[in-house]
Protein backbone atom coordinates (compact mmCIF):
# COMPACT_ATOMS: atom_id res chain seq x y z
CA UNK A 1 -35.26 46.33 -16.91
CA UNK A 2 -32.19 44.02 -18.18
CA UNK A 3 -32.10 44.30 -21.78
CA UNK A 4 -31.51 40.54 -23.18
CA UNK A 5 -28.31 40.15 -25.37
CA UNK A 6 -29.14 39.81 -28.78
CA UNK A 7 -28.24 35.95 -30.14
CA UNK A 8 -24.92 35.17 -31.30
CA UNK A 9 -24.69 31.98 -32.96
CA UNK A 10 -21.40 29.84 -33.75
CA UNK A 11 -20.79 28.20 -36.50
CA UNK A 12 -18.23 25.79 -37.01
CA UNK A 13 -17.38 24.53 -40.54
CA UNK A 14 -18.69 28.23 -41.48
CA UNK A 15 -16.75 28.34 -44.68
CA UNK A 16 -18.40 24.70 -46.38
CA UNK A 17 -20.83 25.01 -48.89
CA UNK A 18 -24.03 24.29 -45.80
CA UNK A 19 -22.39 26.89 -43.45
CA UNK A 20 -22.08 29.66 -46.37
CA UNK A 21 -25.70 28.84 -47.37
CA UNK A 22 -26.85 28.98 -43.74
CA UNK A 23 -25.06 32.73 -42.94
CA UNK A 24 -26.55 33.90 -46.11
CA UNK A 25 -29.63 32.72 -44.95
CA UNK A 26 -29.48 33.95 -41.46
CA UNK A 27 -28.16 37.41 -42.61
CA UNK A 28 -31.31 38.06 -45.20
CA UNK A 29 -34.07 37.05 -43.01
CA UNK A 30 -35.66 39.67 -40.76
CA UNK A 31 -36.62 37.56 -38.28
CA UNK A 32 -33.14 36.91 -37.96
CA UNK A 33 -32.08 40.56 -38.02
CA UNK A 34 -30.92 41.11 -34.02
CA UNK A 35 -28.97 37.60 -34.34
CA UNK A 36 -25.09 37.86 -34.92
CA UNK A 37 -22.56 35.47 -36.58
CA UNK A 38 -19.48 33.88 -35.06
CA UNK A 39 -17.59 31.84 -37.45
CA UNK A 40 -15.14 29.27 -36.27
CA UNK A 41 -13.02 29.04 -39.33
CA UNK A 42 -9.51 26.93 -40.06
CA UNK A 43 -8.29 26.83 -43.61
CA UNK A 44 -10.41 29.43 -45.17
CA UNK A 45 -12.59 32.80 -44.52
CA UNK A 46 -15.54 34.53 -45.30
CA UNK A 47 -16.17 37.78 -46.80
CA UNK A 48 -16.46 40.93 -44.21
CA UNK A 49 -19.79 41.56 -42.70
CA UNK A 50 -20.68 43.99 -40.17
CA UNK A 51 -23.05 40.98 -38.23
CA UNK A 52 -20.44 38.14 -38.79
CA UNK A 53 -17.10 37.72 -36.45
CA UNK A 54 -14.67 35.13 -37.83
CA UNK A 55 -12.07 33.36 -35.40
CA UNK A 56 -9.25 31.55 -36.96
CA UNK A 57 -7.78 28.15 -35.16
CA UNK A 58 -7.93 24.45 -35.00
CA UNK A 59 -11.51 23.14 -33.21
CA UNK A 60 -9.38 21.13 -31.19
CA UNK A 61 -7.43 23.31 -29.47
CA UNK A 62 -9.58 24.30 -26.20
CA UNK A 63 -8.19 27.80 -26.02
CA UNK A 64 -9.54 28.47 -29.50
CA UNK A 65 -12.93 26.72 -28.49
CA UNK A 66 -13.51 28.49 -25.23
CA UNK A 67 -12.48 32.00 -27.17
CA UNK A 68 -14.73 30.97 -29.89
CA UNK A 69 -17.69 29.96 -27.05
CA UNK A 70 -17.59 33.49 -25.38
CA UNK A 71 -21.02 35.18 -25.33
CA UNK A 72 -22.41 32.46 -27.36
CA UNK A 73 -26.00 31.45 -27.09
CA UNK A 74 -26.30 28.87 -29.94
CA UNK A 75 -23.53 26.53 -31.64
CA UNK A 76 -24.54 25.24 -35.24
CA UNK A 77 -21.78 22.49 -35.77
CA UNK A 78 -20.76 21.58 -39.20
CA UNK A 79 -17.27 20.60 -38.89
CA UNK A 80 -15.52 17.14 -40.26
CA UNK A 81 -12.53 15.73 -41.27
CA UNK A 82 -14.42 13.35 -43.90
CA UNK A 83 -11.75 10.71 -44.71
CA UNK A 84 -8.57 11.83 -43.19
CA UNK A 85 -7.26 9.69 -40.25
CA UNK A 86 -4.48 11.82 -38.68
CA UNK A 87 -7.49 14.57 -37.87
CA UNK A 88 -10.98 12.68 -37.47
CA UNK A 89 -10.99 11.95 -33.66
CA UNK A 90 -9.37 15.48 -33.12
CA UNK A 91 -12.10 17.23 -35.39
CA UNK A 92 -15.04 14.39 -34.34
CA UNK A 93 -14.30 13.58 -31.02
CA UNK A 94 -12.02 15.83 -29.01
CA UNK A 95 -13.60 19.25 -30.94
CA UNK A 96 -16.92 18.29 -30.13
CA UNK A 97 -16.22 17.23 -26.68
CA UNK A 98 -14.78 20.85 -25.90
CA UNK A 99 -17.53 22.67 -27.97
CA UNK A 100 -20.07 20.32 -25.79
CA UNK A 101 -18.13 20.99 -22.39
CA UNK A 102 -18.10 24.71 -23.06
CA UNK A 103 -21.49 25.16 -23.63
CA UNK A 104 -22.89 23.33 -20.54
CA UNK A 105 -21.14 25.87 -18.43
CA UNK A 106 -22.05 29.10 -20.22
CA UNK A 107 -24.88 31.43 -18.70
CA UNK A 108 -25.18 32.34 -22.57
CA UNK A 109 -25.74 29.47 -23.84
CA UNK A 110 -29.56 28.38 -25.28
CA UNK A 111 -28.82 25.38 -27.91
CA UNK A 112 -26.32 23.33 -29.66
CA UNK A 113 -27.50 21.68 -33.59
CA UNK A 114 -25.31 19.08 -34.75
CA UNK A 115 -25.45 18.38 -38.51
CA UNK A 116 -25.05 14.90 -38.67
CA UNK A 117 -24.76 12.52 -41.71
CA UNK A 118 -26.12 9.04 -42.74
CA UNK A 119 -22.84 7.26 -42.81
CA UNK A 120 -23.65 6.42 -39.34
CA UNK A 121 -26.33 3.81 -40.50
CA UNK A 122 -23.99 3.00 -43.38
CA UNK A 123 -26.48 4.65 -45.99
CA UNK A 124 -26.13 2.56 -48.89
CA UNK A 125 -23.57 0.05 -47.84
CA UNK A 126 -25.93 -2.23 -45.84
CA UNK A 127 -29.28 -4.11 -46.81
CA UNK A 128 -32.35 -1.97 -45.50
CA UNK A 129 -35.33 -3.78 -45.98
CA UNK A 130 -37.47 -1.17 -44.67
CA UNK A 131 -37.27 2.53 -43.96
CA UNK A 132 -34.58 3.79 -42.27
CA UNK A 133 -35.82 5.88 -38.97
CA UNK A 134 -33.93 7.42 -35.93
CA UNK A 135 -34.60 4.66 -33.92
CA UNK A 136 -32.30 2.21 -36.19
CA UNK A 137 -28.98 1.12 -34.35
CA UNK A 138 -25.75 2.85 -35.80
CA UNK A 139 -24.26 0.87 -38.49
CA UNK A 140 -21.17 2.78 -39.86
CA UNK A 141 -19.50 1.41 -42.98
CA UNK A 142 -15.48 0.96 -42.96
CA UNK A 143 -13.58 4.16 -42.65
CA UNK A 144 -12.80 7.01 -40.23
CA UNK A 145 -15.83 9.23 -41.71
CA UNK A 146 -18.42 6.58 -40.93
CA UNK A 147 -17.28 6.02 -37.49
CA UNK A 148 -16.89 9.62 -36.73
CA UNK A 149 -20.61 10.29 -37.32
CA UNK A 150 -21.44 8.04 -34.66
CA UNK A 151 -18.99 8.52 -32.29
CA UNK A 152 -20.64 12.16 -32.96
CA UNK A 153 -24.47 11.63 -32.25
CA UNK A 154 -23.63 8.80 -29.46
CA UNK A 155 -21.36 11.75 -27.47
CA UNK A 156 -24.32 14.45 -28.36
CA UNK A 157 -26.92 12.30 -26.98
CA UNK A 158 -24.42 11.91 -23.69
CA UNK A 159 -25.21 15.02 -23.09
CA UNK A 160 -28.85 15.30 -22.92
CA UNK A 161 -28.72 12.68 -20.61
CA UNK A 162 -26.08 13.22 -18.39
CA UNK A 163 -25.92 17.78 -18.25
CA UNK A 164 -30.11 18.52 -19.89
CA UNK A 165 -28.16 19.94 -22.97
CA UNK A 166 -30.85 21.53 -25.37
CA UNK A 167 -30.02 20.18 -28.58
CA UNK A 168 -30.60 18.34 -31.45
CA UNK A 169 -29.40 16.57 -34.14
CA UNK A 170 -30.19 16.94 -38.58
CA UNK A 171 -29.19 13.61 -40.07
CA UNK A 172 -28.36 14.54 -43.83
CA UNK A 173 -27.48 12.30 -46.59
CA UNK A 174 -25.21 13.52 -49.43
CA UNK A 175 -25.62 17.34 -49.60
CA UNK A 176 -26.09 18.54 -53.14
CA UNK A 177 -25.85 22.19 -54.29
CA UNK A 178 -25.01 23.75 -57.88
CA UNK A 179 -23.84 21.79 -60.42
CA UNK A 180 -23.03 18.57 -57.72
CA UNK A 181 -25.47 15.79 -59.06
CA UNK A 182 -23.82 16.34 -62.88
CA UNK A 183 -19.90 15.70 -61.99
CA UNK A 184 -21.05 13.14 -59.46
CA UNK A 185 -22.48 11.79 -62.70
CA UNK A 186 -19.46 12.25 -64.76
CA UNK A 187 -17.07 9.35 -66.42
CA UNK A 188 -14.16 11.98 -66.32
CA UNK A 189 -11.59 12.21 -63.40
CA UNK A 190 -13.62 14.91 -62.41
CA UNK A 191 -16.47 12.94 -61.09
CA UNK A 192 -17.86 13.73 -57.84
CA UNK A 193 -17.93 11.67 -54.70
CA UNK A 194 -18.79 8.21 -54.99
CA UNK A 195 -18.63 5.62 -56.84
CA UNK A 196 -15.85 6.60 -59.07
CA UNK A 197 -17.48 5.65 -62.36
CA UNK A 198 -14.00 6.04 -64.09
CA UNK A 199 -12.36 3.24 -61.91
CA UNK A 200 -15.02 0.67 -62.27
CA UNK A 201 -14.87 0.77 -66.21
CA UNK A 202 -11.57 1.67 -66.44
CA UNK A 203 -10.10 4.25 -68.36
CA UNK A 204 -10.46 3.15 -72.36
CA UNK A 205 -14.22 2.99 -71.66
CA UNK A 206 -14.58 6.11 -69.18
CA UNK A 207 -12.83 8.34 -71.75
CA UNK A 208 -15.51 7.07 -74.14
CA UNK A 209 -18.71 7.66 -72.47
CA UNK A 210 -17.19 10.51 -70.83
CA UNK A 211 -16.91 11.78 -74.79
CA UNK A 212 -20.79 10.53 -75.49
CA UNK A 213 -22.36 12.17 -72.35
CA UNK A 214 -23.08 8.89 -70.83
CA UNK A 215 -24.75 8.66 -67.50
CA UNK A 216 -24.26 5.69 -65.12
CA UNK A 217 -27.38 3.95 -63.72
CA UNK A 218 -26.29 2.42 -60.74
CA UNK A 219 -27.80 -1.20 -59.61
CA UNK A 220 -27.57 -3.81 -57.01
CA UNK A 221 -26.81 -6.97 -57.20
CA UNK A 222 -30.46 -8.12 -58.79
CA UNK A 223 -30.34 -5.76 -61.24
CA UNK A 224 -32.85 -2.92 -59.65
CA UNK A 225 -32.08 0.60 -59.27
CA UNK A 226 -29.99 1.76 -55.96
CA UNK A 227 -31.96 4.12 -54.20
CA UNK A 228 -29.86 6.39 -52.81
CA UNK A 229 -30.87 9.75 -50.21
CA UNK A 230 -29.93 12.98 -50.92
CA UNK A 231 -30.96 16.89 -49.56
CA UNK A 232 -30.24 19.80 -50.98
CA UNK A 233 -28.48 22.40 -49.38
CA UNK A 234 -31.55 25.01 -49.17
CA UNK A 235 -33.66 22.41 -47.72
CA UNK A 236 -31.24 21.57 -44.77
CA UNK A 237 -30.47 24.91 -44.52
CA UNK A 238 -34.84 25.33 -44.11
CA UNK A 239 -34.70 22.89 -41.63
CA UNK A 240 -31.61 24.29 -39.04
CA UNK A 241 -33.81 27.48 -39.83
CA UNK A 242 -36.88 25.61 -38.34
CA UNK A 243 -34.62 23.83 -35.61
CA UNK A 244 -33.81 27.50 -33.90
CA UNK A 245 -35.23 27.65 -30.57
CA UNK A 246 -37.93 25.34 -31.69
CA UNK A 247 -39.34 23.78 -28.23
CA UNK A 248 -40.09 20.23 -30.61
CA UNK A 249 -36.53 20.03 -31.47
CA UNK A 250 -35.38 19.38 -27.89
CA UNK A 251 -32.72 16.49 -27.57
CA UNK A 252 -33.91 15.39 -30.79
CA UNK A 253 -32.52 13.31 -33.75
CA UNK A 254 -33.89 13.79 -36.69
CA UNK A 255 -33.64 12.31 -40.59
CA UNK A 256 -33.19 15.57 -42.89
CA UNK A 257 -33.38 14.76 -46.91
CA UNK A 258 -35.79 14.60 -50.12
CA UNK A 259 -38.72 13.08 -49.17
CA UNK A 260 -38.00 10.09 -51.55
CA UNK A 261 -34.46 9.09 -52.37
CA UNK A 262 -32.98 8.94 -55.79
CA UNK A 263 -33.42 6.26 -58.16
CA UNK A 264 -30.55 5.84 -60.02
CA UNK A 265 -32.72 3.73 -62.75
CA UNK A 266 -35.63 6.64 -63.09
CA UNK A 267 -32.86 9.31 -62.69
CA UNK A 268 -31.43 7.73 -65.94
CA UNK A 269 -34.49 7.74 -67.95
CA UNK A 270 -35.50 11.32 -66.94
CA UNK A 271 -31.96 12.71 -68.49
CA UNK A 272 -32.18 10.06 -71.37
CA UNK A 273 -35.67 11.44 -71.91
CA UNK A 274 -35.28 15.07 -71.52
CA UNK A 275 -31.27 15.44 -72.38
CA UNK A 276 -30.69 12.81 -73.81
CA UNK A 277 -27.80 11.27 -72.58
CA UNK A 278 -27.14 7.55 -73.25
CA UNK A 279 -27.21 5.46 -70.30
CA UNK A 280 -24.61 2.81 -69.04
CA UNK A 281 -25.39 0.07 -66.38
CA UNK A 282 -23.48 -0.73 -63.97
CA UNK A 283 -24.08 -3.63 -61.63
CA UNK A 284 -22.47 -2.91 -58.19
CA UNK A 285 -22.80 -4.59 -54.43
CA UNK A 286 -24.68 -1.24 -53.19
CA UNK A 287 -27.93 -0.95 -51.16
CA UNK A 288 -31.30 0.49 -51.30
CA UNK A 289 -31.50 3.04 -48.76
CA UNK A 290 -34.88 5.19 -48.37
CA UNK A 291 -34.16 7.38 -45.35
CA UNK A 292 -37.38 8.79 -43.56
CA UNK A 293 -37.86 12.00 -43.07
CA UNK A 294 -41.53 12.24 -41.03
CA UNK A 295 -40.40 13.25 -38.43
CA UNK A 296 -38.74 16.33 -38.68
CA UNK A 297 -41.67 17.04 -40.79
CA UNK A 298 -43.89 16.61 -38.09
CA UNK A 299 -42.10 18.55 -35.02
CA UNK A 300 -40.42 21.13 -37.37
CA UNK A 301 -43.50 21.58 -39.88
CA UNK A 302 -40.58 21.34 -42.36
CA UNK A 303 -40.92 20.50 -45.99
CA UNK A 304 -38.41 19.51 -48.29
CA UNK A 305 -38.73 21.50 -51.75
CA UNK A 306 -36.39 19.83 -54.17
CA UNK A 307 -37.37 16.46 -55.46
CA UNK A 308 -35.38 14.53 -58.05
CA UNK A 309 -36.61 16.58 -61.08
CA UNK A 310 -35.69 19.96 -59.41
CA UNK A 311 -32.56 18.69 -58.09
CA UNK A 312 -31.88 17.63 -61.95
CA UNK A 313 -33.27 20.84 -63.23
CA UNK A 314 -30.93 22.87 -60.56
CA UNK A 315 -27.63 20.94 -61.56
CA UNK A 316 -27.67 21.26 -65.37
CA UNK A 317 -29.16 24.73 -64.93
CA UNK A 318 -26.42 26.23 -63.44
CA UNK A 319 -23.41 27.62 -64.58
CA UNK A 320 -20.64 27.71 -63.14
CA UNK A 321 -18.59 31.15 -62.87
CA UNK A 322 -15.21 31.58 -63.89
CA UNK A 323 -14.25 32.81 -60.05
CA UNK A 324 -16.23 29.72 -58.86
CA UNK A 325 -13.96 26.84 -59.64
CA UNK A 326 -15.29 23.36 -58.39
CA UNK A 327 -13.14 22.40 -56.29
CA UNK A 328 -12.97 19.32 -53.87
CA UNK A 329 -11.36 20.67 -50.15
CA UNK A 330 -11.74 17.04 -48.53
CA UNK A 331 -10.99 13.52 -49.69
CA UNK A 332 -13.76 10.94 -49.62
């Protein structure tokens, strides 16, 4: 009898904080134990492993791709560019478009999971007056980033119809791990991501509720709290775990985050409750967002563990080591 190969999965974007999480993840579970690790990696690399096989190049050079591709019966893609111009359609378009063309002519191949993000309905830059579900039209906001992520899911979807590709697609809002949610609430220059609390006080008032332990309550333009999605990385990382080989998953798209998005107003009176911190409002032309998640819980039987007090909890809770410097490896 023909012994099946055991899996060997690719993973682009391997060295990113969900790619490490999802090797680590991979690597300790022992239903996972036969499976084997290909990482795709550019600027950085992982530490040695006898199950994981790193390949050093550019995504969109083909040779590099079709090397990468070789034996490979399941891609996890996790490469961007976020907000760099000169490399987003080589990265977004003309990567995925060899990754995608490899795999529909490999005898290995089983099934292709696209991480994608919720910049491609704009997240909180447009009015949503209801729940956001797959079915909504793409609604990028301005920039390459936005654009990219549809451009991404539109040329995925291609491919179900045109080649039968088995795929799917995790649409994930801001990713949060460690201490994340605490510099993205920071007045210093080391803030986090977006908004840049620092710039919309300006400096003389940044420095000073940087030096209280202010937090920033974001609000719209009627004065309510933004609502704003987020996921943390062990619950994505629960769900690409559930996506594997999963027969529900199939050509699907599917919303992956908390299953309630953060308030920025209730956020501000948990930590001015239990920490604390004095709160600043600021009145910006952001949206409420409230991305739905049912149905990845319903044809993954996935469940999001980290709500806003845990992700809280998490963020002040850790500390940092001194060989784990934050630092930021993309713009945007």
């Amino acid at each position: 009898m023909k012994q099946t190969p055991d899996p060997l999965i690719l993973v682009t974007g391997a060295t990113g904080k969900v790619g490490r999480a999802f090797i680590a993840r991979l690597l300790a579970e022992p239903g996972f134990a036969r499976w084997r690790v290909r990482a795709l990696c550019h600027h950085r690399s992982l530490p040695p492993h006898e199950r994981v096989e790193s390949i050093f190049g550019a995504i969109q050079d083909r040779a590099v791709v079709q090397r990468a591709l070789e034996g490979v019966s399941h891609v996890l893609h996790l490469a961007t560019s976020k907000e760099t111009p000169e490399d987003a359609m080589d990265v977004s378009v003309r990567g995925l478009f060899w990754l995608l063309e490899g795999c529909r002519t490999s005898a290995a191949f089983r099934q292709f999971i696209l991480i994608g993000g919720d910049a491609a309905i704009g997240h909180f830059h447009y009015p949503h007056p209801v729940p956001v579900v797959e079915t909504q039209p793409h609604s990028a906001y301005p920039g390459c980033y936005a654009l990219s992520k549809v451009l991404e899911e539109t040329m995925l979807q291609q491919y179900f119809i045109q080649y039968g590709l088995n795929g799917c697609c995790l649409r994930a809002p801001w990713i949060m791990e460690k201490d994340d949610l605490r510099f993205h609430l920071s007045f210093g220059s080391d803030v986090f991501g977006a908004p840049r609390w620092c710039d919309l006080v300006g400096a003389e008032a940044a420095a000073a509720y940087a030096a209280r332990g202010a937090i920033p309550v974001l609000l719209d333009q009627a004065g309510a709290g933004v609502l704003r999605n987020f996921v943390h990385v062990d619950d994505l990382v629960g769900a690409i775990v559930a996506a594997i080989d999963h027969p529900r998953a199939r050509q699907q798209l599917m919303n992956v985050c908390m299953d309630e998005p953060l308030d920025y107003a209730r956020l501000g009176e948990h930590l001015a409750r239990s920490r604390g911190c004095p709160l600043v409002q600021i009145r910006e032309r952001y949206h409420s967002t409230w991305l739905d998640n049912s149905k990845a819980k319903f044809l993954l039987g996935w469940r999001p563990k980290y709500d806003m007090e845990r992700l809280v909890e998490s963020a002040w809770a850790y500390q940092r080591a001194a060989d784990d410097p934050r630092r930021i490896w993309y713009p945007g």
